[in-house]
PDB file of N, CA and C in Angstrom:
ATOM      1  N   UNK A   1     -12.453 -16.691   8.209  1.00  0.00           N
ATOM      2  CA  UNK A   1     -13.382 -15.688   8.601  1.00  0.00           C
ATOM      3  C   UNK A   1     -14.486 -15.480   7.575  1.00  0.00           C
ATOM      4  N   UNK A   2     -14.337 -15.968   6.441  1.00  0.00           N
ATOM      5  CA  UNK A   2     -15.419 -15.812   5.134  1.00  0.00           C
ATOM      6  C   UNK A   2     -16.781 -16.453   6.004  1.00  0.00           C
ATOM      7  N   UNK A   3     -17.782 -15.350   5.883  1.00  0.00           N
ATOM      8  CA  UNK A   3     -19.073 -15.857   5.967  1.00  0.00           C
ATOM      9  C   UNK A   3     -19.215 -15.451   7.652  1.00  0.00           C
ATOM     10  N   UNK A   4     -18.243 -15.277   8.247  1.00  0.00           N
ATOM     11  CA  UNK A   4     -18.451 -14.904   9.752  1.00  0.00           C
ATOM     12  C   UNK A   4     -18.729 -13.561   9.953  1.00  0.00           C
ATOM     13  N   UNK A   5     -19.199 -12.776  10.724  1.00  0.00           N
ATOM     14  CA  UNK A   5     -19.778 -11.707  11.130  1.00  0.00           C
ATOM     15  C   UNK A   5     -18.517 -11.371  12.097  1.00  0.00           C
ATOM     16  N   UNK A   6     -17.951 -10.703  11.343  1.00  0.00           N
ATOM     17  CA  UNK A   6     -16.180  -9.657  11.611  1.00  0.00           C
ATOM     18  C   UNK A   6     -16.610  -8.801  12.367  1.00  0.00           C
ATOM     19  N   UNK A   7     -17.714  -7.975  12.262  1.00  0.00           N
ATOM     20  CA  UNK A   7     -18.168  -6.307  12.560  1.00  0.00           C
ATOM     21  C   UNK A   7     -17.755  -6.359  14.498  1.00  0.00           C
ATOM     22  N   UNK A   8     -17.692  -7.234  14.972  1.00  0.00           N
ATOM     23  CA  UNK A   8     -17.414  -7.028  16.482  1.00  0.00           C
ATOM     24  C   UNK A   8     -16.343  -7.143  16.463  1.00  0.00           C
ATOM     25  N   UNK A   9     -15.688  -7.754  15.774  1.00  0.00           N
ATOM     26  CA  UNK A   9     -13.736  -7.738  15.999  1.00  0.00           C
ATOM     27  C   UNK A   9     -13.063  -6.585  15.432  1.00  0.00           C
ATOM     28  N   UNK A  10     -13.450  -5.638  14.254  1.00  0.00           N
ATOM     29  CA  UNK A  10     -13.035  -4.784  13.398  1.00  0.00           C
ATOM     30  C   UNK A  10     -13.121  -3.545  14.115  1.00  0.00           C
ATOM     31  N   UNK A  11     -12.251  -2.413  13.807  1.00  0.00           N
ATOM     32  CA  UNK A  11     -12.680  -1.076  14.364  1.00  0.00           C
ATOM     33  C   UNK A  11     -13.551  -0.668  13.568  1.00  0.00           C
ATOM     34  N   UNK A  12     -15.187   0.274  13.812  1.00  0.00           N
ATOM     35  CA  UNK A  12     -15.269   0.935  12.628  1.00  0.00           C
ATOM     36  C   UNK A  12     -14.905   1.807  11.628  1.00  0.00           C
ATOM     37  N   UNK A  13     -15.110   1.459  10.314  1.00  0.00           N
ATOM     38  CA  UNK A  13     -14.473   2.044   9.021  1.00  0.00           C
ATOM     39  C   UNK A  13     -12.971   1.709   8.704  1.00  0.00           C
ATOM     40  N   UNK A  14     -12.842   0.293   9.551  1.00  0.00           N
ATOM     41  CA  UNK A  14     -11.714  -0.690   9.272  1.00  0.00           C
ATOM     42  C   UNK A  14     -12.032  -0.647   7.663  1.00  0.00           C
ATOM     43  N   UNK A  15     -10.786  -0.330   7.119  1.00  0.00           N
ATOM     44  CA  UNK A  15     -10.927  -0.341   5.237  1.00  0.00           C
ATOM     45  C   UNK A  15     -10.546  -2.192   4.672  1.00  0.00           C
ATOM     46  N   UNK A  16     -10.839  -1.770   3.155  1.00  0.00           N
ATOM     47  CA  UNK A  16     -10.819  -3.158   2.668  1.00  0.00           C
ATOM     48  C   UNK A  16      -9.510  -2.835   1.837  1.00  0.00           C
ATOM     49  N   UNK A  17      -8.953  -3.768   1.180  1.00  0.00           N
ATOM     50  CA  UNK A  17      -7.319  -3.940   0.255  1.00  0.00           C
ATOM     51  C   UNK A  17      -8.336  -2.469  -0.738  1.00  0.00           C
ATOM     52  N   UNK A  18      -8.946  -2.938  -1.364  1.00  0.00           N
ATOM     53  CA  UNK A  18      -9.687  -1.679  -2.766  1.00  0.00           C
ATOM     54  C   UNK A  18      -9.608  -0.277  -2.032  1.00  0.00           C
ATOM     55  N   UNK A  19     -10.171  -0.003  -0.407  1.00  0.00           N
ATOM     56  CA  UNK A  19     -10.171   1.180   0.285  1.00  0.00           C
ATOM     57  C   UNK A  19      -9.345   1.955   0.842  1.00  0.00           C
ATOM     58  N   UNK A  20      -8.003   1.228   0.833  1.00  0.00           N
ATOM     59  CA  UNK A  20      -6.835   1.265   1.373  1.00  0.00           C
ATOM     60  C   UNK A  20      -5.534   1.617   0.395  1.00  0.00           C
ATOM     61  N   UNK A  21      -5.750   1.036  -0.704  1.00  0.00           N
ATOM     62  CA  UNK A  21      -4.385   1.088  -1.804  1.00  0.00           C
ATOM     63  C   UNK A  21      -5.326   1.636  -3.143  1.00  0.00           C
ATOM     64  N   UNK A  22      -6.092   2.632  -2.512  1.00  0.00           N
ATOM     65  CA  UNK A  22      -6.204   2.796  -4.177  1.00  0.00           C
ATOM     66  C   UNK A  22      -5.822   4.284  -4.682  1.00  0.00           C
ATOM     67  N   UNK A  23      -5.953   4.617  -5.674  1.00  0.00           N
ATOM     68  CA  UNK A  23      -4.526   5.425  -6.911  1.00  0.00           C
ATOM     69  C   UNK A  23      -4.745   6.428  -5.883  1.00  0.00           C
ATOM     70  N   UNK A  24      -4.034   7.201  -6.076  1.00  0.00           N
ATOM     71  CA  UNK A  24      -3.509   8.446  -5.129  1.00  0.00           C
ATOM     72  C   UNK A  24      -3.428   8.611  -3.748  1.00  0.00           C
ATOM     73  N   UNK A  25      -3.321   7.435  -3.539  1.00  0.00           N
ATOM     74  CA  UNK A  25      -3.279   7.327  -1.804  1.00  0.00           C
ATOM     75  C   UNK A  25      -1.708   7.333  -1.703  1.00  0.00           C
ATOM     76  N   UNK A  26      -1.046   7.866  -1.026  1.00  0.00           N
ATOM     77  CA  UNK A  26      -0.086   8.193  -0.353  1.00  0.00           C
ATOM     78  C   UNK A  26       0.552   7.244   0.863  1.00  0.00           C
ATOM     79  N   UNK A  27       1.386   6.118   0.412  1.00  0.00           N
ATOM     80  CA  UNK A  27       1.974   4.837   1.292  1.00  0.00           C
ATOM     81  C   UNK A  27       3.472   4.766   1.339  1.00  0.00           C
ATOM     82  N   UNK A  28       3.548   4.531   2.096  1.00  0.00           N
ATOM     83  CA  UNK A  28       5.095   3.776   2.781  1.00  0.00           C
ATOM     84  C   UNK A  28       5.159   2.084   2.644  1.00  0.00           C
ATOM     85  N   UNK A  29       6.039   1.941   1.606  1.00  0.00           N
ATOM     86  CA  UNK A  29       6.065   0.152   1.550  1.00  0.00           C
ATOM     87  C   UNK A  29       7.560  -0.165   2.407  1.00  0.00           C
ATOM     88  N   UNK A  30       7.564  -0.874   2.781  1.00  0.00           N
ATOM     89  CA  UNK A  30       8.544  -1.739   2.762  1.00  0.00           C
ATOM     90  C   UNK A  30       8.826  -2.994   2.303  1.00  0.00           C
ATOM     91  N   UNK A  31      10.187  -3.238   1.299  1.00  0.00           N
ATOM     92  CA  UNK A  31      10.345  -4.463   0.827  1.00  0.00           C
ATOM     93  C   UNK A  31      11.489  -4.957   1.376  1.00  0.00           C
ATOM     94  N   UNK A  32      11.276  -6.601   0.884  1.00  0.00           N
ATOM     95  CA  UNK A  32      11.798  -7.772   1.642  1.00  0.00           C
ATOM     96  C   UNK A  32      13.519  -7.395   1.896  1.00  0.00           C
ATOM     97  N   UNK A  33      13.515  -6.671   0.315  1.00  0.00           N
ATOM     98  CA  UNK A  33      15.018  -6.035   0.050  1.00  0.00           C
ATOM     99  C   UNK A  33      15.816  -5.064   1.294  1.00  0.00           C
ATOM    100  N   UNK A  34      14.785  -4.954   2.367  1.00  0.00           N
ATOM    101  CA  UNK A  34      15.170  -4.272   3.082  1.00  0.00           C
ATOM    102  C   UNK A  34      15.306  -2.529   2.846  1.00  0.00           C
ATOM    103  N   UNK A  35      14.579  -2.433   1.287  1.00  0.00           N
ATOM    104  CA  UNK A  35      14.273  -1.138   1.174  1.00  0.00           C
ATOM    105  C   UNK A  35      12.895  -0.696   1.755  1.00  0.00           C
ATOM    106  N   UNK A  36      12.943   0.709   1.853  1.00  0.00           N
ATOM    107  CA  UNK A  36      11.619   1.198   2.154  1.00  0.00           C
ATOM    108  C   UNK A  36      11.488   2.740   1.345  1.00  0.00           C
ATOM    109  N   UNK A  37      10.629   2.319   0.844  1.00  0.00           N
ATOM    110  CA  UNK A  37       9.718   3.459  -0.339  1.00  0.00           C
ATOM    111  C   UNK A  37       8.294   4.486   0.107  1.00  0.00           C
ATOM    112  N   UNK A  38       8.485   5.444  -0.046  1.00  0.00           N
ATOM    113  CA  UNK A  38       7.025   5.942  -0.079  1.00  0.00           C
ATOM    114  C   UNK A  38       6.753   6.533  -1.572  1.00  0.00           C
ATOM    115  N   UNK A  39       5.506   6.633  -1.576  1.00  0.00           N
ATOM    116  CA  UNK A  39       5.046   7.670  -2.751  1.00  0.00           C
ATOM    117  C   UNK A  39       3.405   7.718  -2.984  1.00  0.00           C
ATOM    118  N   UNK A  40       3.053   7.652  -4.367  1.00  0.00           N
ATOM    119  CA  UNK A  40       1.662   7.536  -4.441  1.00  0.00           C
ATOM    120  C   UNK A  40       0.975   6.372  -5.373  1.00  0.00           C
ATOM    121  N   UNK A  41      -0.053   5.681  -4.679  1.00  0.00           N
ATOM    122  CA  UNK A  41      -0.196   4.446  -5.469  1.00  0.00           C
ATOM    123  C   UNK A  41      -1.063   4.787  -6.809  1.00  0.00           C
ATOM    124  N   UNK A  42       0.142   4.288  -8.045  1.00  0.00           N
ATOM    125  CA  UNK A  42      -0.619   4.324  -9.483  1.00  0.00           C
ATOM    126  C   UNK A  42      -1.280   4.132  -9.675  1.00  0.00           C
ATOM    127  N   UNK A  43      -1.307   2.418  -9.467  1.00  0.00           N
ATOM    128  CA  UNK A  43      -1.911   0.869  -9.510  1.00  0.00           C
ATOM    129  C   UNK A  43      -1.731   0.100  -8.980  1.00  0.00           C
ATOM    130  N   UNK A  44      -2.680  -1.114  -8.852  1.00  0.00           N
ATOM    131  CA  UNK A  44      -2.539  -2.266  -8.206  1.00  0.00           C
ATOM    132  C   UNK A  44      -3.016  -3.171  -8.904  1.00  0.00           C
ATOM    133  N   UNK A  45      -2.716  -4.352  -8.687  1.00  0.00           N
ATOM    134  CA  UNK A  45      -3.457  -5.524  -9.310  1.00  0.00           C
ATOM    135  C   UNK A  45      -3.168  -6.732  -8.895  1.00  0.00           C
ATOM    136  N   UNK A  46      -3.420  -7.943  -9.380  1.00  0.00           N
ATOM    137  CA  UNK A  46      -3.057  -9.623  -8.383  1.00  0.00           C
ATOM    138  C   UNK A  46      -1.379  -9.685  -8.856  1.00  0.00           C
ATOM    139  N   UNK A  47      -0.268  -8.660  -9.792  1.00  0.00           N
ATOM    140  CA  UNK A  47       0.946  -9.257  -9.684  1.00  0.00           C
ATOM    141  C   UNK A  47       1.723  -8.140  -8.569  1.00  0.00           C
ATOM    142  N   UNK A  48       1.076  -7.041  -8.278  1.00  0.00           N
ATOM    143  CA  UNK A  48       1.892  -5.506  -7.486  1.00  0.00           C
ATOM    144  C   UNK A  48       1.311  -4.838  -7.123  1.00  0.00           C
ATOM    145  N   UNK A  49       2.116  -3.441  -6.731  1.00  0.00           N
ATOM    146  CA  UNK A  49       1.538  -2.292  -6.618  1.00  0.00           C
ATOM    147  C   UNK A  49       2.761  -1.281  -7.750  1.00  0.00           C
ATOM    148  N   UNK A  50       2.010  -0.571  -8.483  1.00  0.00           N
ATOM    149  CA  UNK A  50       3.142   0.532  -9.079  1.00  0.00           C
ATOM    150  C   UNK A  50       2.979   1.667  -8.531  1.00  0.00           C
ATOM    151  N   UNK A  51       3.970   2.208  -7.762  1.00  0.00           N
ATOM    152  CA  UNK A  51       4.377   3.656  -6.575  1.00  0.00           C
ATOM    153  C   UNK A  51       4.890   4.778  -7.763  1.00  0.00           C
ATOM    154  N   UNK A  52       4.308   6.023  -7.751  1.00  0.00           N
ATOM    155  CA  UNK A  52       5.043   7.129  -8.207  1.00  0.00           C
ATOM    156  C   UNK A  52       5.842   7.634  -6.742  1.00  0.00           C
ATOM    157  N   UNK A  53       7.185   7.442  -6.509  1.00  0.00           N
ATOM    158  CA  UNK A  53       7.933   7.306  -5.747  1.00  0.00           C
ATOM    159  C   UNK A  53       8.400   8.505  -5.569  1.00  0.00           C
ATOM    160  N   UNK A  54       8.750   9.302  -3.962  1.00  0.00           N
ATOM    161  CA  UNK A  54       8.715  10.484  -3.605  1.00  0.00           C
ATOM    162  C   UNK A  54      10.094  10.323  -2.579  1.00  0.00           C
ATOM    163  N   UNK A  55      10.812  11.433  -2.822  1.00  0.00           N
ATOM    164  CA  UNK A  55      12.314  11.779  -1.743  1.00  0.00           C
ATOM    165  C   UNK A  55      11.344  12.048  -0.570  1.00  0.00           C
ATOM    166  N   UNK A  56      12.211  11.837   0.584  1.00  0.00           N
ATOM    167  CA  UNK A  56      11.565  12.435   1.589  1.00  0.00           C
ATOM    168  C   UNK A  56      10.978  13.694   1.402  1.00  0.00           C
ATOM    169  N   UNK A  57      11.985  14.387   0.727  1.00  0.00           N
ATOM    170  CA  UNK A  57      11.590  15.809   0.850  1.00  0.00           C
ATOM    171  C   UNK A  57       9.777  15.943  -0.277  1.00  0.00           C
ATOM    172  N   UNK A  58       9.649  14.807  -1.163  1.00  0.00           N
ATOM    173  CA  UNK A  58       8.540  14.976  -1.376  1.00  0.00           C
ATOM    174  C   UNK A  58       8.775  14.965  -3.014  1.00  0.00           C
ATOM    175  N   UNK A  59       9.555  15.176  -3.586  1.00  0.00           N
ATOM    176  CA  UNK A  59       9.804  15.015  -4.938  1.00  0.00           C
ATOM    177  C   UNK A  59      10.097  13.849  -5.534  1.00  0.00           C
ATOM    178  N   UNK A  60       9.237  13.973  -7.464  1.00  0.00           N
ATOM    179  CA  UNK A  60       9.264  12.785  -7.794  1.00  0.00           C
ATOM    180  C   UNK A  60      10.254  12.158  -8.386  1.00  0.00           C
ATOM    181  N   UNK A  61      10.513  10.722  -7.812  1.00  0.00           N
ATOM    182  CA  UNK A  61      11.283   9.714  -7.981  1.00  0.00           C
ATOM    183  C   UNK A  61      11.539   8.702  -8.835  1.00  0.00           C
ATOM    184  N   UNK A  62      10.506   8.984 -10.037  1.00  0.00           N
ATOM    185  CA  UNK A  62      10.076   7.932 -10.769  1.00  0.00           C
ATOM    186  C   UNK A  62       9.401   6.831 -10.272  1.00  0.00           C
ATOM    187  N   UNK A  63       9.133   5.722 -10.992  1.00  0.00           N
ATOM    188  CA  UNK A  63       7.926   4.757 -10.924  1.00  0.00           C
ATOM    189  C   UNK A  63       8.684   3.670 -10.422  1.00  0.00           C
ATOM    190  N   UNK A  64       8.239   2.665  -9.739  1.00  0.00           N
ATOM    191  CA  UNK A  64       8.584   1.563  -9.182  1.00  0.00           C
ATOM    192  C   UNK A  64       7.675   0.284  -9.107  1.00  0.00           C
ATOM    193  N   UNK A  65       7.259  -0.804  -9.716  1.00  0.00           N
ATOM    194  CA  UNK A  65       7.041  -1.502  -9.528  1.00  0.00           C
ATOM    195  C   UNK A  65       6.976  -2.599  -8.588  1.00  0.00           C
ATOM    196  N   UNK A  66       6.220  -2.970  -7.330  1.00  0.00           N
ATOM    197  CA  UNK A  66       6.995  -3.962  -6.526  1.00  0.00           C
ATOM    198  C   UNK A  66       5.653  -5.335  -6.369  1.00  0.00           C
ATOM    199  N   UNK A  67       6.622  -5.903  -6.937  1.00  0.00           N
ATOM    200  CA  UNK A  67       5.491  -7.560  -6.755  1.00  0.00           C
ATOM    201  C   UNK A  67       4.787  -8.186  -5.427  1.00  0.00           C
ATOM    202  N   UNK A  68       4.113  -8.363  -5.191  1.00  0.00           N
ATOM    203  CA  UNK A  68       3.495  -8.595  -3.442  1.00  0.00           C
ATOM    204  C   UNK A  68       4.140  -9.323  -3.214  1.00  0.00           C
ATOM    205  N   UNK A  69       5.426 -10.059  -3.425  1.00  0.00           N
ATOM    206  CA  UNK A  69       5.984 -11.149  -2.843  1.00  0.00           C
ATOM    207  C   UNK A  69       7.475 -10.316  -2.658  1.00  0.00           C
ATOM    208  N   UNK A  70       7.542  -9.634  -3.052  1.00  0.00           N
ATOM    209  CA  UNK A  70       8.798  -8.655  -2.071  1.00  0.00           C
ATOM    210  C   UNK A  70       8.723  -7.600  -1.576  1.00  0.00           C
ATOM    211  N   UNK A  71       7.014  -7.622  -0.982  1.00  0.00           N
ATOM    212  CA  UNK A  71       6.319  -6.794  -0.211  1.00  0.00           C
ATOM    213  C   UNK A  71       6.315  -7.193   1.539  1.00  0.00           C
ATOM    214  N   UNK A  72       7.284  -6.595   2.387  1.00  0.00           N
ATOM    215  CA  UNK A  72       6.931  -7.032   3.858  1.00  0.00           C
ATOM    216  C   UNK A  72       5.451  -6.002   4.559  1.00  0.00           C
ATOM    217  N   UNK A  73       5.335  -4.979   4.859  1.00  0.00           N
ATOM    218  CA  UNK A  73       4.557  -4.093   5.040  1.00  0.00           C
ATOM    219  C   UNK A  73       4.054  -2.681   4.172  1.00  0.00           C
ATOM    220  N   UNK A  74       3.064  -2.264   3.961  1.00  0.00           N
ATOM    221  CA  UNK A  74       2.640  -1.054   3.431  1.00  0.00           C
ATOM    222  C   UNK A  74       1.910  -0.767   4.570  1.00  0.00           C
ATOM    223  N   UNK A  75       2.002   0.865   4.680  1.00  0.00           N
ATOM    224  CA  UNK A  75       1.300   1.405   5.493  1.00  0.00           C
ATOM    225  C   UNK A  75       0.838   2.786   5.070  1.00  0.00           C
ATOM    226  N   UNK A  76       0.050   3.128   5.646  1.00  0.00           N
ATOM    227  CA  UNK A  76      -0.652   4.946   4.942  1.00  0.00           C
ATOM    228  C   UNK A  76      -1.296   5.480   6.600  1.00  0.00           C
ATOM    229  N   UNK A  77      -1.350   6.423   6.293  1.00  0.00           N
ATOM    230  CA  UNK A  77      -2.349   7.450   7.579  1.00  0.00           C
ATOM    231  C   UNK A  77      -3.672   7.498   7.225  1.00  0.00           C
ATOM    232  N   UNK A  78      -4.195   7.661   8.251  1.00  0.00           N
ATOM    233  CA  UNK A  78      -6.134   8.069   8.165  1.00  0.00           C
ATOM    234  C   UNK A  78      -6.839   6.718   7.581  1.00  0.00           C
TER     235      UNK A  78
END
């Protein structure tokens, strides 16, 4: 798709990886491990994402590291 004109296939204000995962955004990962995490994204970079990790009920969980390769889905609202 590089170099092709996306804008008719995309919804508008379809986000980019930078618009989507960045620090304080609030995601649900799921890993390969068959775990699934939410919390708030620290950081990111080309080896992860680091989650300040939240109980359901919303309290913090400590930090978690997860490498994009034992990443199946992340997802967020809005």
């Amino acid at each position: 798709m590089e170099g092709e004109n996306v804008g008719n296939r995309l919804r508008e204000g379809a986000p980019e990886i930078s618009g989507f995962l960045y620090r304080g955004r609030y995601v649900s990962v799921s890993a390969r491990t068959g775990t699934d995490l939410a919390g708030y994204v620290c950081d990111r970079d080309d080896n992860g994402i680091l989650l300040d990790v939240r109980d359901p009920g919303g309290d913090p969980h400590g930090y978690d590291f997860l490498p994009w390769s034992s990443i199946e889905r992340v997802s967020a609202e809005g």
